[in-house]
Structure formats: C-alpha cells, structure tokens
PDB file of N, CA and C in Angstrom:
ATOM      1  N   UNK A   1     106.663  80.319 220.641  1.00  0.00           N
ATOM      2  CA  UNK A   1     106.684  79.139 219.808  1.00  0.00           C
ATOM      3  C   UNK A   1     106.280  77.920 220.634  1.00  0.00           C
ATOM      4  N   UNK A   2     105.760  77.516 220.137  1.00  0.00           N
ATOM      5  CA  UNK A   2     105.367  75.821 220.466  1.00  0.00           C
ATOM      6  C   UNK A   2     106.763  74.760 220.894  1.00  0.00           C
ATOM      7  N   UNK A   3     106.463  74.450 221.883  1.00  0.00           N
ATOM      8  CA  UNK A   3     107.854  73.649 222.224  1.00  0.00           C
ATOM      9  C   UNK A   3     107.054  72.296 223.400  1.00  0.00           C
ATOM     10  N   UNK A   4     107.902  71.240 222.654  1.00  0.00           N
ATOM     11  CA  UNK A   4     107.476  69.776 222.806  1.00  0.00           C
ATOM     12  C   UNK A   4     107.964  69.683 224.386  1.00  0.00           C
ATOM     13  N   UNK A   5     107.207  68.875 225.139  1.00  0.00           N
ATOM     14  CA  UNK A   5     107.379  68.862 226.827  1.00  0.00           C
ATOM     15  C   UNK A   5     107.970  67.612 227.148  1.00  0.00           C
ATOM     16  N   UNK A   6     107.870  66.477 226.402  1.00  0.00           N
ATOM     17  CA  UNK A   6     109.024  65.640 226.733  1.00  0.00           C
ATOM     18  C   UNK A   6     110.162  65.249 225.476  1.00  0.00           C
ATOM     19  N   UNK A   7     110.853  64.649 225.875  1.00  0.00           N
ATOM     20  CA  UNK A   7     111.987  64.749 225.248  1.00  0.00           C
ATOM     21  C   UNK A   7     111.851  63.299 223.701  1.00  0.00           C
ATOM     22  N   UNK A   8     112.269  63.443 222.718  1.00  0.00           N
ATOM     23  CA  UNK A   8     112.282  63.127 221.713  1.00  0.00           C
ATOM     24  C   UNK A   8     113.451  61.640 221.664  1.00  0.00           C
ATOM     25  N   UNK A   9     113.079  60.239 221.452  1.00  0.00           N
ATOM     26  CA  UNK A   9     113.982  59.344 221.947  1.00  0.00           C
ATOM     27  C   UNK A   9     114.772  59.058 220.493  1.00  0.00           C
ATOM     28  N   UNK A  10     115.997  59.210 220.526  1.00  0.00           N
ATOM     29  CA  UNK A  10     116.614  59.253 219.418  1.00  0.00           C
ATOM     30  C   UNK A  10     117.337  57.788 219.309  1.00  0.00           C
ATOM     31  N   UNK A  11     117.163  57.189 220.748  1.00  0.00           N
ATOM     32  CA  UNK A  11     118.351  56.011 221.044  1.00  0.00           C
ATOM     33  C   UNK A  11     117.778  55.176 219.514  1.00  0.00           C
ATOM     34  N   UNK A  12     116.750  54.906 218.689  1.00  0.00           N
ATOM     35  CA  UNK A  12     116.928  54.482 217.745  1.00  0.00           C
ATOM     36  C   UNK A  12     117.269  54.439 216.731  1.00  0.00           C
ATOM     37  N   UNK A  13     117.784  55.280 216.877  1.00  0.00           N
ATOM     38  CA  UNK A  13     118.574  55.686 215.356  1.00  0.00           C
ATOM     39  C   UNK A  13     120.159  54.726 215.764  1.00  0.00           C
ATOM     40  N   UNK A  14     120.683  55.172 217.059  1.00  0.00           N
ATOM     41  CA  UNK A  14     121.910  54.545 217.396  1.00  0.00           C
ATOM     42  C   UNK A  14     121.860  52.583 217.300  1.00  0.00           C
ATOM     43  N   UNK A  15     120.374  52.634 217.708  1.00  0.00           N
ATOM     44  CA  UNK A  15     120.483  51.211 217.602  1.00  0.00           C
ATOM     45  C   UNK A  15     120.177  50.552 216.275  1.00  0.00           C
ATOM     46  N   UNK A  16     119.643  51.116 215.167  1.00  0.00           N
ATOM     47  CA  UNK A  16     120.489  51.122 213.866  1.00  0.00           C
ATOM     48  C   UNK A  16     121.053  49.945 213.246  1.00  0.00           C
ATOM     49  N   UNK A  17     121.969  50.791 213.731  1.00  0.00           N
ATOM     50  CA  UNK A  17     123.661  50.560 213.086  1.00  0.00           C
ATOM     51  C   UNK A  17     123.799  49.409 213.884  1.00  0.00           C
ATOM     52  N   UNK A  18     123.311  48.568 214.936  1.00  0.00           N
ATOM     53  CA  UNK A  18     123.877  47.446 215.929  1.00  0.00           C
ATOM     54  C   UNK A  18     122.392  46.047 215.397  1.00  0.00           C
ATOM     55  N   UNK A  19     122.025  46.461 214.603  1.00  0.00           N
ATOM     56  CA  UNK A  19     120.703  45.686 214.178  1.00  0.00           C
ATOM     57  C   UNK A  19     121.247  44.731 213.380  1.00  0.00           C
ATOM     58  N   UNK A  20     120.621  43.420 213.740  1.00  0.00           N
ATOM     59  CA  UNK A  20     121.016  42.596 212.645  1.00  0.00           C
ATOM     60  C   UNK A  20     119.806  41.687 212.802  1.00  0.00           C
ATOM     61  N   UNK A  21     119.600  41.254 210.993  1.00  0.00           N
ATOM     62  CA  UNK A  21     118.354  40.314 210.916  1.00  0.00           C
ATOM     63  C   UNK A  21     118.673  38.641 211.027  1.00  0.00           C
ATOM     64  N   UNK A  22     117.847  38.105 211.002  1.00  0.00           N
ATOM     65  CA  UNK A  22     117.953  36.794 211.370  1.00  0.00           C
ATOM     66  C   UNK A  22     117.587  36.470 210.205  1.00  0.00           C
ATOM     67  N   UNK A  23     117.470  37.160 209.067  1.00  0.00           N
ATOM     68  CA  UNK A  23     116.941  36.313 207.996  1.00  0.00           C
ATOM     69  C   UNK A  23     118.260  36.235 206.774  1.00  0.00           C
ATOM     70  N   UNK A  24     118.983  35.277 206.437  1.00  0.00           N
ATOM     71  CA  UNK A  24     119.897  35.411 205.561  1.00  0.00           C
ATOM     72  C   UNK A  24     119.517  35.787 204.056  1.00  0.00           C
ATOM     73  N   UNK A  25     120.212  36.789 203.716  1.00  0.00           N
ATOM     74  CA  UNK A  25     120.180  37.227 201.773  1.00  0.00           C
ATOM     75  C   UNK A  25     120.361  35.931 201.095  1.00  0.00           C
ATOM     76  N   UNK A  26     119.916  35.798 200.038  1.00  0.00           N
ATOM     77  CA  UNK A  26     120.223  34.726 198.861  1.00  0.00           C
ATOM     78  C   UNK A  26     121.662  34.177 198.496  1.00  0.00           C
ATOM     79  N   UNK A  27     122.255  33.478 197.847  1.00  0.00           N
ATOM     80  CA  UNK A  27     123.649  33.321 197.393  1.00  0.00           C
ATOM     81  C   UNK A  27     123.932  34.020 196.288  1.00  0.00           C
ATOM     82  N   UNK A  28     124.725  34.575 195.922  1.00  0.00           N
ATOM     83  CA  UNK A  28     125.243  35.653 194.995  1.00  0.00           C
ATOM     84  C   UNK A  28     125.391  34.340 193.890  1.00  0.00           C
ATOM     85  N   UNK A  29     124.889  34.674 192.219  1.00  0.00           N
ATOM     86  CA  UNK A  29     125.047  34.042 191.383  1.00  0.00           C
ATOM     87  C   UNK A  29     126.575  34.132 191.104  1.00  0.00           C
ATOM     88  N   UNK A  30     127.239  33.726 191.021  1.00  0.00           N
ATOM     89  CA  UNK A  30     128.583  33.040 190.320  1.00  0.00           C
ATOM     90  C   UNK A  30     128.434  33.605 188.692  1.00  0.00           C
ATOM     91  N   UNK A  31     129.365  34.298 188.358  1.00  0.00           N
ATOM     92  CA  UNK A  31     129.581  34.929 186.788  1.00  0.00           C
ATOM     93  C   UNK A  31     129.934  33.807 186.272  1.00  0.00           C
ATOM     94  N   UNK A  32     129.290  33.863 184.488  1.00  0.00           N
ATOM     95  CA  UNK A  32     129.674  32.418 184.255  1.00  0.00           C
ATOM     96  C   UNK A  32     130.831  32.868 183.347  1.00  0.00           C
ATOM     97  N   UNK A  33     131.188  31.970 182.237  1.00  0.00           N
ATOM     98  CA  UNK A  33     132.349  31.896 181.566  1.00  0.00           C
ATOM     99  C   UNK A  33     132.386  33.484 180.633  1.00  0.00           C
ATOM    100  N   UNK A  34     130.808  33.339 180.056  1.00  0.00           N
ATOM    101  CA  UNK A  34     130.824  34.536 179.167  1.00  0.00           C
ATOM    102  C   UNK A  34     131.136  35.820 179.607  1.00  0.00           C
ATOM    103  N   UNK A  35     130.411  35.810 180.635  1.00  0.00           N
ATOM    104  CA  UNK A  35     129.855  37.320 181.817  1.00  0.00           C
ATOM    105  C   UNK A  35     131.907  37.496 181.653  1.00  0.00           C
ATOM    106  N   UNK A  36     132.720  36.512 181.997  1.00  0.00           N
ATOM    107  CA  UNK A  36     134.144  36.967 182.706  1.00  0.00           C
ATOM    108  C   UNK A  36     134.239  37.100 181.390  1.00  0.00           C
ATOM    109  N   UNK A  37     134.575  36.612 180.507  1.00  0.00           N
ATOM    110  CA  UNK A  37     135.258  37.292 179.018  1.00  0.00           C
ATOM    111  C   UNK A  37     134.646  38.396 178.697  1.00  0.00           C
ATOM    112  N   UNK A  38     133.237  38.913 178.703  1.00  0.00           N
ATOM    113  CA  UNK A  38     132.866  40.237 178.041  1.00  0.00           C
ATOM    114  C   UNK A  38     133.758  41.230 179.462  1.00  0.00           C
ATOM    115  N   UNK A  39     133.789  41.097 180.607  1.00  0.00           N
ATOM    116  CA  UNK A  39     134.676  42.127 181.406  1.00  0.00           C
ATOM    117  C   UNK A  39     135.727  42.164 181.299  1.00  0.00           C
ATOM    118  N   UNK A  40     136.747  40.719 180.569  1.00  0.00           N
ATOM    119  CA  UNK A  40     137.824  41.053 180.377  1.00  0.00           C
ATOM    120  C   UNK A  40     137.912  42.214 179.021  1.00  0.00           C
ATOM    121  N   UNK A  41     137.594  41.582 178.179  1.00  0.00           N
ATOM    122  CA  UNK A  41     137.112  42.563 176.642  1.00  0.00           C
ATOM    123  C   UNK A  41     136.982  43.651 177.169  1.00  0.00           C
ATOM    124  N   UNK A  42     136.139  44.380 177.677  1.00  0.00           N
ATOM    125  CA  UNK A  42     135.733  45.635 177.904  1.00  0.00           C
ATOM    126  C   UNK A  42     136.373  46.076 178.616  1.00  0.00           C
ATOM    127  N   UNK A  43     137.335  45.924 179.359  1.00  0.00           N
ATOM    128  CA  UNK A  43     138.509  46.226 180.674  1.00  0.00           C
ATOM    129  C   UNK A  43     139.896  46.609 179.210  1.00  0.00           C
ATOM    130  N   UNK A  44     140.130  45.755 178.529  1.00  0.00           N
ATOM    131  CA  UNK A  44     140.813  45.673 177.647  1.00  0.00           C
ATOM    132  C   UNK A  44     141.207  46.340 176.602  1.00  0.00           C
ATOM    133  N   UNK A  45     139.547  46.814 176.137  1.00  0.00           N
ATOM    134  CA  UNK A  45     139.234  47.889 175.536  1.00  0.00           C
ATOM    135  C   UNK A  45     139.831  49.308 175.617  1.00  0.00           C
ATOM    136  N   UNK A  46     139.244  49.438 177.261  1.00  0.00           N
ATOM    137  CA  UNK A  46     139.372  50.793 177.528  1.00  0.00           C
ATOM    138  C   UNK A  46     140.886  51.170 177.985  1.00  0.00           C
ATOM    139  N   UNK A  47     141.777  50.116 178.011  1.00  0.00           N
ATOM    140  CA  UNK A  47     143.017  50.316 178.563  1.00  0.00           C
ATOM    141  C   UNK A  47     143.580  50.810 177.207  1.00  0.00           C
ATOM    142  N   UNK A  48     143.826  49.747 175.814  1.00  0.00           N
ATOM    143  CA  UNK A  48     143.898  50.010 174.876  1.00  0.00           C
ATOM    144  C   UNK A  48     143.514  51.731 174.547  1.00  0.00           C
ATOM    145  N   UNK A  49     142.456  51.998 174.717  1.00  0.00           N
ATOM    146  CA  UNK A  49     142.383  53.237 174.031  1.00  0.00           C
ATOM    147  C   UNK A  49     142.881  54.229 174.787  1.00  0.00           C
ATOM    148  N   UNK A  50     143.168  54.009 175.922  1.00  0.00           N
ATOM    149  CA  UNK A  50     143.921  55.020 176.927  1.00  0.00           C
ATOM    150  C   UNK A  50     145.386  54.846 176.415  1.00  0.00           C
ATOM    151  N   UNK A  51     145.520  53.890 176.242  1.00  0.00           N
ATOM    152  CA  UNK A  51     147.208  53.438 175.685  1.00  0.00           C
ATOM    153  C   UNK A  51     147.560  54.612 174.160  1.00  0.00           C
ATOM    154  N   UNK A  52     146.075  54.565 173.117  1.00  0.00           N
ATOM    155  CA  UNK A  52     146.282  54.744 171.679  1.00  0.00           C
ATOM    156  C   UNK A  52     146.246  56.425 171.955  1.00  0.00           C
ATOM    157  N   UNK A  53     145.328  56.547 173.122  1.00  0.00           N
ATOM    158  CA  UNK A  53     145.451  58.650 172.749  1.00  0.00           C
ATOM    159  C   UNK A  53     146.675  58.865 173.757  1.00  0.00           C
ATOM    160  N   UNK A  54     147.230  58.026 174.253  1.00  0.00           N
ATOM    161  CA  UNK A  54     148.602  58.506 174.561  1.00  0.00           C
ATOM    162  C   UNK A  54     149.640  58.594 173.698  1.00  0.00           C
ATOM    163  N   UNK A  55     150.070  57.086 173.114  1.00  0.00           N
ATOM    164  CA  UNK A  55     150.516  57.513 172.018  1.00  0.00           C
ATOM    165  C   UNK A  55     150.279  58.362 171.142  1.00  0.00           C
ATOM    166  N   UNK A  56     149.408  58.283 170.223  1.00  0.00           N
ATOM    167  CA  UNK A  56     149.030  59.062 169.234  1.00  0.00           C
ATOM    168  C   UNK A  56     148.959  61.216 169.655  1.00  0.00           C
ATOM    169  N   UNK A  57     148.657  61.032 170.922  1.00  0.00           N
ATOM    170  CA  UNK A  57     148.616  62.156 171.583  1.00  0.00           C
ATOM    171  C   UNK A  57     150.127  62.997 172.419  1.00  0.00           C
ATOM    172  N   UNK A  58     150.998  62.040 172.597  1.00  0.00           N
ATOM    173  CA  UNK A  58     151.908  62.754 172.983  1.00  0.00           C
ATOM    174  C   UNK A  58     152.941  63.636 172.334  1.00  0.00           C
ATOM    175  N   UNK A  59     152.962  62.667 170.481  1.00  0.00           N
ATOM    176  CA  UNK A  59     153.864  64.337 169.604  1.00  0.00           C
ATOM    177  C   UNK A  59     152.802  65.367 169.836  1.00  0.00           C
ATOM    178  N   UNK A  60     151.809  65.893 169.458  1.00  0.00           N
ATOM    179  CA  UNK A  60     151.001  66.757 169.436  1.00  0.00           C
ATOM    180  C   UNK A  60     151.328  67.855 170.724  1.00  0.00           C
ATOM    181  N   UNK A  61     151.611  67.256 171.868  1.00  0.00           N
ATOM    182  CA  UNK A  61     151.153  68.301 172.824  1.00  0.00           C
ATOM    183  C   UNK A  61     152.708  68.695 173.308  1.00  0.00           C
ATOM    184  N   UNK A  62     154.403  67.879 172.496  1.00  0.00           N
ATOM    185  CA  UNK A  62     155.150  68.240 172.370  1.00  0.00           C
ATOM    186  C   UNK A  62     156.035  69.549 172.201  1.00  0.00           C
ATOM    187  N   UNK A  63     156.673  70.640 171.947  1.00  0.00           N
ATOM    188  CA  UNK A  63     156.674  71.859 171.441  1.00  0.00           C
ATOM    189  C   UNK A  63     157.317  71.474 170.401  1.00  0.00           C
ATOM    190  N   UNK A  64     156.994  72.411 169.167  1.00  0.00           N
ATOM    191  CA  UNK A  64     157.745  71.645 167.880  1.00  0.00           C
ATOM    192  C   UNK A  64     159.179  72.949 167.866  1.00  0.00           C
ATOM    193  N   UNK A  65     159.948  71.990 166.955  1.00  0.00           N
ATOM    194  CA  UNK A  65     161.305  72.684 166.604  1.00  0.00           C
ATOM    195  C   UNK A  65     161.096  74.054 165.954  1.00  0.00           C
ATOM    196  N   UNK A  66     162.065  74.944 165.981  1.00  0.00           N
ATOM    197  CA  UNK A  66     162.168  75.952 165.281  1.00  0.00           C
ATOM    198  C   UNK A  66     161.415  75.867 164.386  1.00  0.00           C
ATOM    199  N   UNK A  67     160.564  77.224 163.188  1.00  0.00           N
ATOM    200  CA  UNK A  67     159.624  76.468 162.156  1.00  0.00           C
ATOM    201  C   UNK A  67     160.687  76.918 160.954  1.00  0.00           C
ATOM    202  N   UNK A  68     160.523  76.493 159.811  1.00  0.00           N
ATOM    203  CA  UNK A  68     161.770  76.848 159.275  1.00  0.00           C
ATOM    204  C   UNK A  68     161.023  78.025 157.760  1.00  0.00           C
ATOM    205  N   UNK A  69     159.618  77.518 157.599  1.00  0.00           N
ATOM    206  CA  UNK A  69     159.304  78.759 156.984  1.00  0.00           C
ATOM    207  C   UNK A  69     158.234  78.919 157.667  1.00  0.00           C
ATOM    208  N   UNK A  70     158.483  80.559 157.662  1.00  0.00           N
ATOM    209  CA  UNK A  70     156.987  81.022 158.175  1.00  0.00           C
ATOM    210  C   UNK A  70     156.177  81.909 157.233  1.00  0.00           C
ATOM    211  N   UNK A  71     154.906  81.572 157.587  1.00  0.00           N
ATOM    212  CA  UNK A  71     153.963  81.964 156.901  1.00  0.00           C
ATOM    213  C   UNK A  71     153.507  83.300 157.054  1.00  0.00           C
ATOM    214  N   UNK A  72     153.078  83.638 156.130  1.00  0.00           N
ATOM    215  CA  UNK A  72     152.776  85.510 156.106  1.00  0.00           C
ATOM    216  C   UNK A  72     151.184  85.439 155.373  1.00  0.00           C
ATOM    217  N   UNK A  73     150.862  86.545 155.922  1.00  0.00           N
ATOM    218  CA  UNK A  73     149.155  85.641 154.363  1.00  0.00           C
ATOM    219  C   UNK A  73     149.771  86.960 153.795  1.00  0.00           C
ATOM    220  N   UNK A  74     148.619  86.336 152.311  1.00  0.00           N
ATOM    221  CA  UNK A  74     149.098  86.406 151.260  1.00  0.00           C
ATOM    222  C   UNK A  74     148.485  88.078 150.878  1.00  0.00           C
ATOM    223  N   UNK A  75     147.583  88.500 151.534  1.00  0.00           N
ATOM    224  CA  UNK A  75     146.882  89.907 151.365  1.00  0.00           C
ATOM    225  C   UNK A  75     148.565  90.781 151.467  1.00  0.00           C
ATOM    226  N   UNK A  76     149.141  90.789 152.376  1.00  0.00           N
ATOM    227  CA  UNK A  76     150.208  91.779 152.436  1.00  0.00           C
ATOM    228  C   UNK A  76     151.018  91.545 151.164  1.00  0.00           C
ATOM    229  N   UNK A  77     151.005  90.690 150.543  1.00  0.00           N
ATOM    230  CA  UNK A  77     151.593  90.452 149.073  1.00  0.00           C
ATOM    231  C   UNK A  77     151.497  91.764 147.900  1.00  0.00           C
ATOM    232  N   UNK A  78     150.118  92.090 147.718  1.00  0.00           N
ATOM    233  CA  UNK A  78     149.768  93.172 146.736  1.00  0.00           C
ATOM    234  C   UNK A  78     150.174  94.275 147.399  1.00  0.00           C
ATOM    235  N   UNK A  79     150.599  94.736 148.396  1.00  0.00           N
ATOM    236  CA  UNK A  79     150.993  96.260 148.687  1.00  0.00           C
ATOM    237  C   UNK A  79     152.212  96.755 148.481  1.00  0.00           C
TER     238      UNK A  79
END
C-alpha cells in the first residue's frame, strides 16, 4: 500500500477551538411587545393542554370498580 512519507499536521484542527475573529457579529434584535405575547400564548397553550389530557385522562386509565352487570352477547341467548 501506498503510505505518505511525511507526517500529516493536524495542530490545526487544535488551533480551532483557540481562534477568535476580530470582527464582531451584529446586535441581536430585541423581541418586541408582540413577538413576547405570541410566546407567552403559545407557552400557555401547550401547558393548558397538557393540564386538560391529564385531567380528562386520568379517570380513564384508573381501574374501574367491580362491574355490576356483565355482559354476555346475545348469540348464546337462542341455545
């Protein structure tokens, strides 16, 4: 096999991570009044409906009481 005769300089990858630019990013726009009420709403929302299939969901997955009539179908009737 083919094999490379000097060695492969990796130190850049390490220096990377220690890089920093001299050029500063923009200023982050500021959310205005609306932007914060539609996230409250929608935060609100989803709590709410986590709230409603709990309620609404917790008799259901309850075990129910003794049943007091039980059902038979009705085919075994005619025999």
């Amino acid at each position: 096999m083919f094999r490379r005769r000097e060695p492969v300089p990796f130190a850049f990858v390490a220096d990377a991570d220690r890089f920093r630019s001299n050029v500063t990013p923009p200023p982050r726009e500021r959310a205005g009044a609306g932007r914060i009420v539609g996230r409250t709403l929608i935060g609100l929302t989803v709590a709410a409906g986590l709230a409603g299939s709990l309620l609404f969901g917790m008799p259901a997955l309850q075990p129910s009481q003794s049943p007091t009539h039980i059902q038979q179908p009705q085919a075994a009737d005619g025999r």
